[in-house]
N, C-alpha and C. Protein backbone atom coordinates (compact mmCIF):
# COMPACT_ATOMS: atom_id res chain seq x y z
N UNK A 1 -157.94 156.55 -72.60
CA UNK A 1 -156.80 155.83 -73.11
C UNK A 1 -157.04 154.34 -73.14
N UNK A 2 -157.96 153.64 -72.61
CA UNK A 2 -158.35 152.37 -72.35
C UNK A 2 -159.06 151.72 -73.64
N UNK A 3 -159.56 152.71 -74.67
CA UNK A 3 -159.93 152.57 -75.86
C UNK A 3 -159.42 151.91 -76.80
N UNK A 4 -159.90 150.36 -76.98
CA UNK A 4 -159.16 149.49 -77.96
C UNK A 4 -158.49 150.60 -79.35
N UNK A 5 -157.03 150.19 -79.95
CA UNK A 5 -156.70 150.92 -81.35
C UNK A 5 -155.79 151.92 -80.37
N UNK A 6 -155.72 152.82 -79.46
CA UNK A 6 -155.13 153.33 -78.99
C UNK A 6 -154.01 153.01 -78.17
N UNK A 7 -152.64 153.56 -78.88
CA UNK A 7 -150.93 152.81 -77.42
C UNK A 7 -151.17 151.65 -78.06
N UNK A 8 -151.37 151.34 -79.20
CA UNK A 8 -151.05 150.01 -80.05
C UNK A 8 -152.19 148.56 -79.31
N UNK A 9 -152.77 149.03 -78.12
CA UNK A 9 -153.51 148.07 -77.90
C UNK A 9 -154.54 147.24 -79.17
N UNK A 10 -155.36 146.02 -79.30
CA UNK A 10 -156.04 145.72 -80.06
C UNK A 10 -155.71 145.93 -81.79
N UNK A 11 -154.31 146.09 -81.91
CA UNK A 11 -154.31 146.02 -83.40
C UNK A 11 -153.45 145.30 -83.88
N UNK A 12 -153.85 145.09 -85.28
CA UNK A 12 -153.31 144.07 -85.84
C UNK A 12 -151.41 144.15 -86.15
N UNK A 13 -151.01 143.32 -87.04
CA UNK A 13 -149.57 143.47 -86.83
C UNK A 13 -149.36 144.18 -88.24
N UNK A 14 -150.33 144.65 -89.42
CA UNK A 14 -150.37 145.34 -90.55
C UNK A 14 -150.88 146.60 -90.23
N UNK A 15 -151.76 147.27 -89.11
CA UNK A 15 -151.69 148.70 -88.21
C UNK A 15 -150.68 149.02 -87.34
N UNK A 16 -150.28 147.80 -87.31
CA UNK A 16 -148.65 148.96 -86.26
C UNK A 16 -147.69 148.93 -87.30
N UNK A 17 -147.42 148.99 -88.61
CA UNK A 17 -146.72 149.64 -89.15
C UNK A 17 -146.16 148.14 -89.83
N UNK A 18 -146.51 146.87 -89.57
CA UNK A 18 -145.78 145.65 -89.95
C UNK A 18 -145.64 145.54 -91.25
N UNK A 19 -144.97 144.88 -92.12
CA UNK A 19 -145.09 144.58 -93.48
C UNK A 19 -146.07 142.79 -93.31
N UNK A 20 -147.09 143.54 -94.57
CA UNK A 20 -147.78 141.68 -94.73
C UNK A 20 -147.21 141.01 -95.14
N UNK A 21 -147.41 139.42 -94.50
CA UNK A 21 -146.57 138.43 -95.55
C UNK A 21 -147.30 138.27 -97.24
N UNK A 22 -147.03 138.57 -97.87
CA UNK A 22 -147.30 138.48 -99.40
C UNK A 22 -146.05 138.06 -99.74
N UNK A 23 -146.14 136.85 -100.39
CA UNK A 23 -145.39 136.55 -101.24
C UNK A 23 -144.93 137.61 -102.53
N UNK A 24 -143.41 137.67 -102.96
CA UNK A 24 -142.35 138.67 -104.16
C UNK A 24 -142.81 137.80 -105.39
N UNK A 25 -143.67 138.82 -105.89
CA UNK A 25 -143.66 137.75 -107.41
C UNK A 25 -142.00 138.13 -108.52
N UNK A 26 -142.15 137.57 -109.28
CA UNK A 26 -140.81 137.15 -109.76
C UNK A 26 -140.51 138.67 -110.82
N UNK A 27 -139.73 139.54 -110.49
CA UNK A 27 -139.05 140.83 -111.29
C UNK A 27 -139.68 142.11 -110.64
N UNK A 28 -140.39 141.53 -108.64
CA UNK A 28 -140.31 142.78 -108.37
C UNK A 28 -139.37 142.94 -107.10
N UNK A 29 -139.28 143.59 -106.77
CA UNK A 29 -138.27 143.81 -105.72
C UNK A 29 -138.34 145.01 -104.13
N UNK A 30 -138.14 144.20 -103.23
CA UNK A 30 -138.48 144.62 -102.10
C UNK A 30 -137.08 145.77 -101.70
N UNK A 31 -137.55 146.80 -101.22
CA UNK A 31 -136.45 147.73 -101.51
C UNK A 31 -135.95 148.05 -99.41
N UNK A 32 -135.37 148.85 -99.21
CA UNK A 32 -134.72 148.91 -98.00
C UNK A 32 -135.74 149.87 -96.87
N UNK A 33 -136.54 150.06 -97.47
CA UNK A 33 -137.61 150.83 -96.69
C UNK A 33 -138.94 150.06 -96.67
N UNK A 34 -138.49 148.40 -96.99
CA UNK A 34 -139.34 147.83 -96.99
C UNK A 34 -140.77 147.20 -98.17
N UNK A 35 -140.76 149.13 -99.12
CA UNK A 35 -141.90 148.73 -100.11
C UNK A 35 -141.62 147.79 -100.93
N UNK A 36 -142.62 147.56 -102.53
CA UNK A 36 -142.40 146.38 -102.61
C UNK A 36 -142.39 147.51 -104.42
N UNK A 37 -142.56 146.85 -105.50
CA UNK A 37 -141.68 147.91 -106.60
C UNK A 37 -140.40 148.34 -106.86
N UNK A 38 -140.32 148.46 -108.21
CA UNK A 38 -139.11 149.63 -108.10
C UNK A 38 -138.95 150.79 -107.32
N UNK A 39 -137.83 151.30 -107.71
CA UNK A 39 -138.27 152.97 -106.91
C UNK A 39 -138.19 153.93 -107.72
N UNK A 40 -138.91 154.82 -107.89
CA UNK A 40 -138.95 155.84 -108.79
C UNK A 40 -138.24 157.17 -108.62
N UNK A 41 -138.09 157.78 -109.75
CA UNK A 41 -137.32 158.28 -109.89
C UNK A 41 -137.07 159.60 -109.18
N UNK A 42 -136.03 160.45 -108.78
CA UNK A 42 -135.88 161.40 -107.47
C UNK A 42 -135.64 162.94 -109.00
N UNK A 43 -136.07 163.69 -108.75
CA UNK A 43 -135.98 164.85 -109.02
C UNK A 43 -135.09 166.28 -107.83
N UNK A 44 -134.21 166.75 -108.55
CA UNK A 44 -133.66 167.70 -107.36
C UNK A 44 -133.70 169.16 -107.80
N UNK A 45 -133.98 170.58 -107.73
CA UNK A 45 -134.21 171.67 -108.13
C UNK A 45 -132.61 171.91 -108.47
N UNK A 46 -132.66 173.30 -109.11
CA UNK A 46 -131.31 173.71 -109.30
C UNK A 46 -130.84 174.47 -108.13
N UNK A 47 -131.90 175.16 -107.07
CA UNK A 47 -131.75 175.70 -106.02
C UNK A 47 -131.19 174.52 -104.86
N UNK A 48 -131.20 173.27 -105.07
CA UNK A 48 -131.32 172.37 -103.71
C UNK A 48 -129.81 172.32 -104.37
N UNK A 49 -130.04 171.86 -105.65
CA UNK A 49 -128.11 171.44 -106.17
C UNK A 49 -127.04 172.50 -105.39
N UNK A 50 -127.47 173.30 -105.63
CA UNK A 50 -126.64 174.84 -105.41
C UNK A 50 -126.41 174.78 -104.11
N UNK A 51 -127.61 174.83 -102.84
CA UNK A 51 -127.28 174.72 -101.71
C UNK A 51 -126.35 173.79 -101.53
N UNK A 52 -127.15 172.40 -101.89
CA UNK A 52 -126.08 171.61 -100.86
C UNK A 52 -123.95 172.04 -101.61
N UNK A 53 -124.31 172.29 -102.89
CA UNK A 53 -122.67 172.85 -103.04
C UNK A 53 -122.02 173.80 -102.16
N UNK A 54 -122.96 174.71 -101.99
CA UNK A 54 -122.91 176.09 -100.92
C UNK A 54 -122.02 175.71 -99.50
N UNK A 55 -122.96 174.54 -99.40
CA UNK A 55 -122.48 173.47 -98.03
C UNK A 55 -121.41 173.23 -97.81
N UNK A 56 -121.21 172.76 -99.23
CA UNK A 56 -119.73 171.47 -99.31
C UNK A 56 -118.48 172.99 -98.94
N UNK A 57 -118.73 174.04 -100.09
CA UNK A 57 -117.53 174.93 -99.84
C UNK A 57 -117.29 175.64 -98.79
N UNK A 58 -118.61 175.73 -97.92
CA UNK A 58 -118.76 176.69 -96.48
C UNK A 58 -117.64 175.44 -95.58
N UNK A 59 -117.85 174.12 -95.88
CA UNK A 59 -117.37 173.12 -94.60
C UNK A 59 -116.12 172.90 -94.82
N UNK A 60 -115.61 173.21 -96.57
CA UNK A 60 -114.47 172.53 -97.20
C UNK A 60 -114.48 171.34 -97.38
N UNK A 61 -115.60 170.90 -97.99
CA UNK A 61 -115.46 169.35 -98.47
C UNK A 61 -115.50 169.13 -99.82
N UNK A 62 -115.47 170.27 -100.70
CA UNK A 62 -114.58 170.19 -102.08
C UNK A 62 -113.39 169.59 -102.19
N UNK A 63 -112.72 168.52 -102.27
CA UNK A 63 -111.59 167.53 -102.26
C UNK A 63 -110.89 168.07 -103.69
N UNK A 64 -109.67 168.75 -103.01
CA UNK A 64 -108.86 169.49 -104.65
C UNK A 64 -108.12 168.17 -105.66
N UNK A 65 -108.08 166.74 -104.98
CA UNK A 65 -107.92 165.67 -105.65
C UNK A 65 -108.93 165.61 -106.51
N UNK A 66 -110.53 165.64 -105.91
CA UNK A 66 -111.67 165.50 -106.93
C UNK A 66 -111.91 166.32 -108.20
N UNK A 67 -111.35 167.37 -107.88
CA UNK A 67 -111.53 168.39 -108.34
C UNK A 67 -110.56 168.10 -110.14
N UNK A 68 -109.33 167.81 -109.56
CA UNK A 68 -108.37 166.91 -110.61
C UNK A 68 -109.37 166.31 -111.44
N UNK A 69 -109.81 165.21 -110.83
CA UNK A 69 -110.11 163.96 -111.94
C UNK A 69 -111.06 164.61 -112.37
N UNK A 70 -111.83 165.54 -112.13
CA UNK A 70 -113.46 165.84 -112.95
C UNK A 70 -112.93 166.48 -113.78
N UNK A 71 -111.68 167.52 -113.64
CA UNK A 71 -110.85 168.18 -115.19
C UNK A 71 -110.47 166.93 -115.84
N UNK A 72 -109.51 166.02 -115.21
CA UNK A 72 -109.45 164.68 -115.95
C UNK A 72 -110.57 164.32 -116.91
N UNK A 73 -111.20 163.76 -116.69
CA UNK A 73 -112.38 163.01 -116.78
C UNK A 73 -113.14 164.19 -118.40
N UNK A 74 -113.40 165.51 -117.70
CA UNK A 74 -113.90 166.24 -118.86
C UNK A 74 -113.17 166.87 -119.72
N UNK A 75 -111.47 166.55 -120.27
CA UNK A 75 -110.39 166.74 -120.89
C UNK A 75 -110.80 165.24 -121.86
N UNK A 76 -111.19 164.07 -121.59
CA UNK A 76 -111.62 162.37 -122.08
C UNK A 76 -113.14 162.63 -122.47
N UNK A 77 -113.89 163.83 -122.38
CA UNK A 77 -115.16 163.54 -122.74
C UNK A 77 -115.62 163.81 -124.03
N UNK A 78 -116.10 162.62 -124.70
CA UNK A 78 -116.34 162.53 -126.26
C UNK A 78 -116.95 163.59 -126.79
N UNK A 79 -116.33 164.41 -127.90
CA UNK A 79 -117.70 165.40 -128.13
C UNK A 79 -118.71 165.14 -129.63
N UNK A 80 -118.34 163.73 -130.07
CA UNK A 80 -119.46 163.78 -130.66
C UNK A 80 -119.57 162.03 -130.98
N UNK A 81 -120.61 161.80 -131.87
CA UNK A 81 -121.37 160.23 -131.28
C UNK A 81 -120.44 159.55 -132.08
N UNK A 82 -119.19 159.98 -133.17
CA UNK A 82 -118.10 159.19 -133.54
C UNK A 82 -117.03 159.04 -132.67
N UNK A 83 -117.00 159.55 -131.81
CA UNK A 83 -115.84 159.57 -129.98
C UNK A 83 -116.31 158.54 -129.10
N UNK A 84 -117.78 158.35 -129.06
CA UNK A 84 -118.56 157.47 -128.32
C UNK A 84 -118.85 156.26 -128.57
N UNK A 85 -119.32 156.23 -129.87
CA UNK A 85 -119.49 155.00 -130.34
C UNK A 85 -118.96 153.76 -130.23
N UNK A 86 -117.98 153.78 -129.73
CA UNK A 86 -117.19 152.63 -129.31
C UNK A 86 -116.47 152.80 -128.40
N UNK A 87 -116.98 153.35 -127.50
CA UNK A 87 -116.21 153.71 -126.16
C UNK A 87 -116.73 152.37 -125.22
N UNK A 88 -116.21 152.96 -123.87
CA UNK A 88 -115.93 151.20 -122.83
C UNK A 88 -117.64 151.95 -122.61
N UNK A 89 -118.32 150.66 -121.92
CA UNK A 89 -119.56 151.07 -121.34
C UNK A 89 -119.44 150.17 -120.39
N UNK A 90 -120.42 150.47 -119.09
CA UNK A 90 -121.23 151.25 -118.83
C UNK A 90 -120.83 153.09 -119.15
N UNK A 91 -121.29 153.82 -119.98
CA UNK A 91 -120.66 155.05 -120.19
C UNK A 91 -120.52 156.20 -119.01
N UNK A 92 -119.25 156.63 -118.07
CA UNK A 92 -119.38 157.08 -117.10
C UNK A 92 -119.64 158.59 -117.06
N UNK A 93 -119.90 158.98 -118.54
CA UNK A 93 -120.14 160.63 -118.78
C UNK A 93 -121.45 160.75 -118.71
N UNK A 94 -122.25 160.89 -117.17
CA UNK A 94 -123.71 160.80 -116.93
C UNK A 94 -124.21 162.32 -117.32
N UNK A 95 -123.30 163.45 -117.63
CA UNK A 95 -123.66 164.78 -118.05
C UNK A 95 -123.99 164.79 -119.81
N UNK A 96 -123.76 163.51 -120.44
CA UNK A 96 -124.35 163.54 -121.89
C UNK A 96 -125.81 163.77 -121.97
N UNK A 97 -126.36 164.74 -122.60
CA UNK A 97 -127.76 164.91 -122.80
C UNK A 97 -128.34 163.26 -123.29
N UNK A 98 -127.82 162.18 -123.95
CA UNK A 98 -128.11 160.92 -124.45
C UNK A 98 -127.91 160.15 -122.98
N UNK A 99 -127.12 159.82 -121.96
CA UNK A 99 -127.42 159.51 -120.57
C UNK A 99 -128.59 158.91 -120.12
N UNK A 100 -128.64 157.85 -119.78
CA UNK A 100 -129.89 157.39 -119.42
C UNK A 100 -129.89 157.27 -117.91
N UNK A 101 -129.18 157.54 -116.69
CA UNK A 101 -129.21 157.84 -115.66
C UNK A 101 -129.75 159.00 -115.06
N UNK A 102 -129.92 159.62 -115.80
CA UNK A 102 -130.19 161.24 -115.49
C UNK A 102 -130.68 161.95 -116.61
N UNK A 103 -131.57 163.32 -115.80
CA UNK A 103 -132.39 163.89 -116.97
C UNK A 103 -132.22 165.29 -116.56
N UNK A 104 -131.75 166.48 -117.31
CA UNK A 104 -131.85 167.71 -116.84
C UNK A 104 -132.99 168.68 -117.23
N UNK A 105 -133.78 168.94 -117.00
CA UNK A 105 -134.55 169.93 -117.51
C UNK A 105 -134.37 171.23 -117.62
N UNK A 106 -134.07 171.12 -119.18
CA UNK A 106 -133.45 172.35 -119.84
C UNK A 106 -133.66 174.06 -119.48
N UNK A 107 -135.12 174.37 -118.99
CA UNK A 107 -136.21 175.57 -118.64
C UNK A 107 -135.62 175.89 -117.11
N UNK A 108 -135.96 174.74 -116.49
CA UNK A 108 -135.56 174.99 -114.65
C UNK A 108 -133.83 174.82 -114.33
N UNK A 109 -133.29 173.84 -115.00
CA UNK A 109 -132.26 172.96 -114.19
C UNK A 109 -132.36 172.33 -113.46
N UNK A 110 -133.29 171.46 -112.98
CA UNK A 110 -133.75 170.92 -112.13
C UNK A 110 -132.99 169.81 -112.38
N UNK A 111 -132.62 168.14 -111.83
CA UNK A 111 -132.13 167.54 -112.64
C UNK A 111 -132.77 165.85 -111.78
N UNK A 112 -133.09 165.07 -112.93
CA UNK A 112 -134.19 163.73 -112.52
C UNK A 112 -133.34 162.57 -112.16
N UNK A 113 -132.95 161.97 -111.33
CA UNK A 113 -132.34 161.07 -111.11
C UNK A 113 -133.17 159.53 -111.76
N UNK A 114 -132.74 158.82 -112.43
CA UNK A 114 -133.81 158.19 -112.87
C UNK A 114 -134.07 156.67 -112.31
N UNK A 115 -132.65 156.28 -111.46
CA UNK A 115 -132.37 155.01 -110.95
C UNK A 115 -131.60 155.51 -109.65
N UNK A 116 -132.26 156.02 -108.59
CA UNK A 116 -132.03 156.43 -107.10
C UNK A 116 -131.14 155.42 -106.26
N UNK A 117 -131.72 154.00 -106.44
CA UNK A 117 -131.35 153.36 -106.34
C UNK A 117 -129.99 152.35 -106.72
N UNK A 118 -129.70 152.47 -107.83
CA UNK A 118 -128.53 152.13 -108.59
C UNK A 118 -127.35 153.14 -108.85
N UNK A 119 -126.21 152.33 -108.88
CA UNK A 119 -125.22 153.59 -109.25
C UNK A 119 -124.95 153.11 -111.00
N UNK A 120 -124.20 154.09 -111.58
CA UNK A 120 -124.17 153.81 -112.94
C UNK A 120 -123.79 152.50 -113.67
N UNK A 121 -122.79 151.80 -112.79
CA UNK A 121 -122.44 150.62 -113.73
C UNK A 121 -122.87 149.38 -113.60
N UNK A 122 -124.22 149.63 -113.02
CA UNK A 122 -125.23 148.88 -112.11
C UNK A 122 -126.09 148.66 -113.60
N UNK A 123 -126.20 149.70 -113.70
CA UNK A 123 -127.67 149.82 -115.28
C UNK A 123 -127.17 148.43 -116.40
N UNK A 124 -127.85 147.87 -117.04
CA UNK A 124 -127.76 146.92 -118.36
C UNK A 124 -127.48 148.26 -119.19
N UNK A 125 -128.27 149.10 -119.77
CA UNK A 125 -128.04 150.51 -120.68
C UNK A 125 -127.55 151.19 -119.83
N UNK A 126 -126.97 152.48 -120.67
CA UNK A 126 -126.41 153.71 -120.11
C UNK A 126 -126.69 154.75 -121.23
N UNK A 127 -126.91 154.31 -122.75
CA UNK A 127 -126.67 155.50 -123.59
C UNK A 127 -127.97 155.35 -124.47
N UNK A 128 -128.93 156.17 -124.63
CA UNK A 128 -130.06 156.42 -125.49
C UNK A 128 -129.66 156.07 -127.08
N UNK A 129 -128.84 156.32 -127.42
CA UNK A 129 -128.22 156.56 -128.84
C UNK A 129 -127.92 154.74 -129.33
N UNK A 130 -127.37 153.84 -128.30
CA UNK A 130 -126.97 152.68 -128.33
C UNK A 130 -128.65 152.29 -128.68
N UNK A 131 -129.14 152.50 -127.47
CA UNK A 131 -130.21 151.51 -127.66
C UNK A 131 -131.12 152.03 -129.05
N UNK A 132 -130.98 153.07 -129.45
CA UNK A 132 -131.76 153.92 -130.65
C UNK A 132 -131.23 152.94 -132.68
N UNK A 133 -129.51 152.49 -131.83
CA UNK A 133 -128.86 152.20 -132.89
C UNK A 133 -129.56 150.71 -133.10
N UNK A 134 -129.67 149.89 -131.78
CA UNK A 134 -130.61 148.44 -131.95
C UNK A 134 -131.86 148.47 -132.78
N UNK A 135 -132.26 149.62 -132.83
CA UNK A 135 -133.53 149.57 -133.79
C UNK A 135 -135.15 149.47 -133.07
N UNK A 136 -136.14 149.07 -133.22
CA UNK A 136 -137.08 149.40 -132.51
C UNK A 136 -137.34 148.12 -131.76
N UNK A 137 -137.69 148.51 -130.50
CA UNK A 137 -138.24 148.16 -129.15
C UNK A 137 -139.65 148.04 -128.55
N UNK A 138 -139.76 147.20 -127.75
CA UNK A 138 -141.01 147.74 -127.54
C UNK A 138 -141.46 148.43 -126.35
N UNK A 139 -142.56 148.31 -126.16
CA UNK A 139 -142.76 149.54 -125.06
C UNK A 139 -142.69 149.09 -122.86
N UNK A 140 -142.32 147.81 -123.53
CA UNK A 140 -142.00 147.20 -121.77
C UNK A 140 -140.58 147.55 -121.96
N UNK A 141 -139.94 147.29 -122.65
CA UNK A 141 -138.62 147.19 -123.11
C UNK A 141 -137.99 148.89 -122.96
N UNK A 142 -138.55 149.63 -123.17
CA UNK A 142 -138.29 151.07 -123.04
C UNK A 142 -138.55 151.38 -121.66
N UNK A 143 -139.97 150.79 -121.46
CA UNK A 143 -140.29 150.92 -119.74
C UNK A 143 -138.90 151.05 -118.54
N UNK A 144 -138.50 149.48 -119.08
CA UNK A 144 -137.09 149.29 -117.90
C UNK A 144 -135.74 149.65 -118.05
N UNK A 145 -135.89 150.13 -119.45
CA UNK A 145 -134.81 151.06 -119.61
C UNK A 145 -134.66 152.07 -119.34
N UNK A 146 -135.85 153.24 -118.85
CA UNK A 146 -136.00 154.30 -118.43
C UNK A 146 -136.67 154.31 -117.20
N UNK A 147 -137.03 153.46 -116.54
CA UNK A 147 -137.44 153.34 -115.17
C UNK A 147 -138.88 154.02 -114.92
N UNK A 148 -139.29 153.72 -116.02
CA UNK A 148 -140.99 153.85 -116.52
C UNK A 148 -142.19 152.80 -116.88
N UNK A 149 -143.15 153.13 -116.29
CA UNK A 149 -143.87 152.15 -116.93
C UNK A 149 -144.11 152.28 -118.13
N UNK A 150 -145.12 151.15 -118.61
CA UNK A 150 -145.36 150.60 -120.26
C UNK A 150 -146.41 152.08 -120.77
N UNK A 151 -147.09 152.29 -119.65
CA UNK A 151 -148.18 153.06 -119.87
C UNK A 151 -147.74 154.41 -120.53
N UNK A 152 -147.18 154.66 -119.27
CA UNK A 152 -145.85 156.38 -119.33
C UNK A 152 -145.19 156.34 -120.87
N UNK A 153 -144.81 155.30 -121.04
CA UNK A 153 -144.21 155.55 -122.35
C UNK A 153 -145.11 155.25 -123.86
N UNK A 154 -145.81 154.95 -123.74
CA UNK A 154 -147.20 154.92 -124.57
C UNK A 154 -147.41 156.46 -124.86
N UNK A 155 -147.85 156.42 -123.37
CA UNK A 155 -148.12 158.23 -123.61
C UNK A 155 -147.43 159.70 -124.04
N UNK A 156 -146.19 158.89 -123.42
CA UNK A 156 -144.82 160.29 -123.84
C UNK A 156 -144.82 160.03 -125.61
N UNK A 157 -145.08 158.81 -125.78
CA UNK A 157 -144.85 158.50 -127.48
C UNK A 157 -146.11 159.17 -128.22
N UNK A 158 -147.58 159.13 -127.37
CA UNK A 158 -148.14 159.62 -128.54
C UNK A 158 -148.38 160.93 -128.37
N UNK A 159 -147.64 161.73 -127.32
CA UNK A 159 -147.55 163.36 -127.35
C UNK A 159 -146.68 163.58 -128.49
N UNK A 160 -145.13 162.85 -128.48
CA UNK A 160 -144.19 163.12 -129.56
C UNK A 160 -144.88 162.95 -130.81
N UNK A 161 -145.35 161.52 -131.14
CA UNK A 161 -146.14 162.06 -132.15
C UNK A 161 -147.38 162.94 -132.92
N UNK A 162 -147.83 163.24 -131.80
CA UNK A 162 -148.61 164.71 -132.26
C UNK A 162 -148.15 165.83 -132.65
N UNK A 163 -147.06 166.06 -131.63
CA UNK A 163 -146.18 167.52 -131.90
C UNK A 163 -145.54 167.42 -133.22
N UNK A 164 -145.09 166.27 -133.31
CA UNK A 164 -144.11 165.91 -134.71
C UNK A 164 -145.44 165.92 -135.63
N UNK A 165 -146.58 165.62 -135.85
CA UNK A 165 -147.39 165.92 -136.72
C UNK A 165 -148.20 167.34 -137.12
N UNK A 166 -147.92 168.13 -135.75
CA UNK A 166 -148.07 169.60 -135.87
C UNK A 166 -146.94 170.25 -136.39
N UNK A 167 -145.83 169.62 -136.66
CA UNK A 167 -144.65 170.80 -137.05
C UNK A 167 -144.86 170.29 -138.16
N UNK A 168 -144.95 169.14 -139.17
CA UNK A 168 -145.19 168.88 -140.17
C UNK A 168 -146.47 170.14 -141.26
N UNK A 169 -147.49 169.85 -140.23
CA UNK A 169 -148.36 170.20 -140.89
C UNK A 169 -148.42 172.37 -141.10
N UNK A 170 -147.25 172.56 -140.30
CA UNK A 170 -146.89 173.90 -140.28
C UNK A 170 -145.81 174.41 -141.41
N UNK A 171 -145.08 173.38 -141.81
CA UNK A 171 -144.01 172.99 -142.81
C UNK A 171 -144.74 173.39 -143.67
N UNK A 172 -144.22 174.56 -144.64
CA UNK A 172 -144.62 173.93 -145.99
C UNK A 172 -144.31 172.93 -147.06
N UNK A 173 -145.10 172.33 -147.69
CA UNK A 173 -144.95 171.28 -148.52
C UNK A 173 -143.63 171.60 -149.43
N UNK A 174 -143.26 170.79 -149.68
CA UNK A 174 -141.45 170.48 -151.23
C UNK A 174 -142.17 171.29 -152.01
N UNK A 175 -143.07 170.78 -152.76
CA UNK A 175 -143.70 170.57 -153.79
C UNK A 175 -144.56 172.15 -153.70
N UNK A 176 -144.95 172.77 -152.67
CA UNK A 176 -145.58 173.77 -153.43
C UNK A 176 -145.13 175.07 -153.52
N UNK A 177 -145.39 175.67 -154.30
CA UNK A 177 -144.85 177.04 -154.57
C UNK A 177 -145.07 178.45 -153.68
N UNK A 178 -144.04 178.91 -153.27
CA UNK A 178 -144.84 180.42 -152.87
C UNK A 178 -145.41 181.16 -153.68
N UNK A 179 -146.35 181.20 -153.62
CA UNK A 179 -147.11 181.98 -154.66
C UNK A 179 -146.79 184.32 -154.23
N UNK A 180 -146.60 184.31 -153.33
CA UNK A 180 -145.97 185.91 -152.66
C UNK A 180 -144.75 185.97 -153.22
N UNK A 181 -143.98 185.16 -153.20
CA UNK A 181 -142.76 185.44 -153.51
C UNK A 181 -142.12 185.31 -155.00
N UNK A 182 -143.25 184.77 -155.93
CA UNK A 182 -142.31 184.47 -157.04
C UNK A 182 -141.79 185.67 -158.21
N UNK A 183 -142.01 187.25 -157.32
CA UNK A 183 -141.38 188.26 -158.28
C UNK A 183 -141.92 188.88 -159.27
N UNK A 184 -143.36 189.42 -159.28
CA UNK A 184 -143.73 189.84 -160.31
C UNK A 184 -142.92 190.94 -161.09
C-alpha cells in the first residue's frame, strides 16, 4: 500500500478526478457534470418508457389534473401545417413528427431526446417545417439546430441523397412507354 499512485498518494490533481484549468473557448459550454461540450442527445427504448409509466400507475402518480390538460392540450393540436403555421412558438406539441426536440423511431419506438439538457422553450427552433420554409441553410447551421455536428449532417445528407437517387432511378421515366402493356 506504500506504493506511490495508490490511496491517492503521489498524484496529480487531473488523476484524482480534478477538472484542468483550460480555459472555455467562446460557444462551448461547461455542463453540470463538469464536461466541457454540448450534451448529446439521450435515447430511451419503448420498453424503459413503458416501465417507468408502469411505475407512475403502480405508486399513483398519474395526476387526474394532468391527465385533463394533455386531453386539453390534444383537443388544440393542429392537424395540419395550415393550423400551425402561424401558431405561438416555441411550438409546445413536441409529439409532431416535424418537432425538433424529439425523435421517435418509427420500427422500435424508441424515442431520442435531442436537447437533454434544455426544456422546450429554451430552443431558438422548435419546428423542422419553419426552418425548411427559410429556405436553405447551411450545414453548421443545421448542426445546432439539431444538436449535431457539421460532419453528422453532411453525412445523413449524402445518404438521403443516394436513396433519393435510387428511387429515381427505379422510377420509370414520363417519357417512356411500356412497351408490355400497350395492347396488342
Amino acid at each position: 500500500m506504500g506504493v506511490a499512485g495508490k490511496g491517492g498518494q503521489g498524484m496529480s490533481g487531473a488523476n484524482r478526478g480534478e477538472q484542468p484549468s483550460v480555459p472555455v473557448e467562446q460557444g462551448e459550454e461547461i455542463g453540470e457534470d463538469g464536461k466541457r461540450g454540448r450534451r448529446r442527445s439521450k435515447t430511451m427504448s419503448r420498453k424503459e418508457i413503458a416501465r417507468d409509466l408502469r411505475r407512475q400507475r403502480a405508486f399513483g402518480l398519474v395526476d387526474p389534473e394532468l391527465e385533463e390538460i394533455i386531453q386539453e392540450v390534444e383537443a388544440r393540436r393542429p392537424r395540419s401545417r395550415a393550423d400551425c403555421a402561424q401558431g405561438p412558438r416555441p411550438c409546445m406539441f413536441i409529439a409532431c413528427k416535424h418537432h425538433l426536440y424529439l425523435d421517435v423511431n418509427p420500427s422500435t419506438g424508441s424515442i431520442k431526446l435531442n436537447f437533454p439538457d434544455k426544456e422546450v422553450w429554451e430552443l431558438e427552433e422548435t419546428c423542422a417545417l419553419d426552418v425548411a420554409d427559410r429556405g436553405g441553410i447551411t450545414l453548421e447551421e443545421v448542426g445546432s439546430i439539431m444538436n449535431l455536428t457539421r460532419e453528422r449532417i453532411r453525412q445523413v445528407e449524402t445518404r438521403g441523397l443516394a436513396r433519393l437517387r435510387e428511387i429515381a432511378e427505379e422510377e420509370p421515366r414520363a417519357g417512356e412507354r411500356n412497351t408490355l402493356g400497350d395492347g396488342f
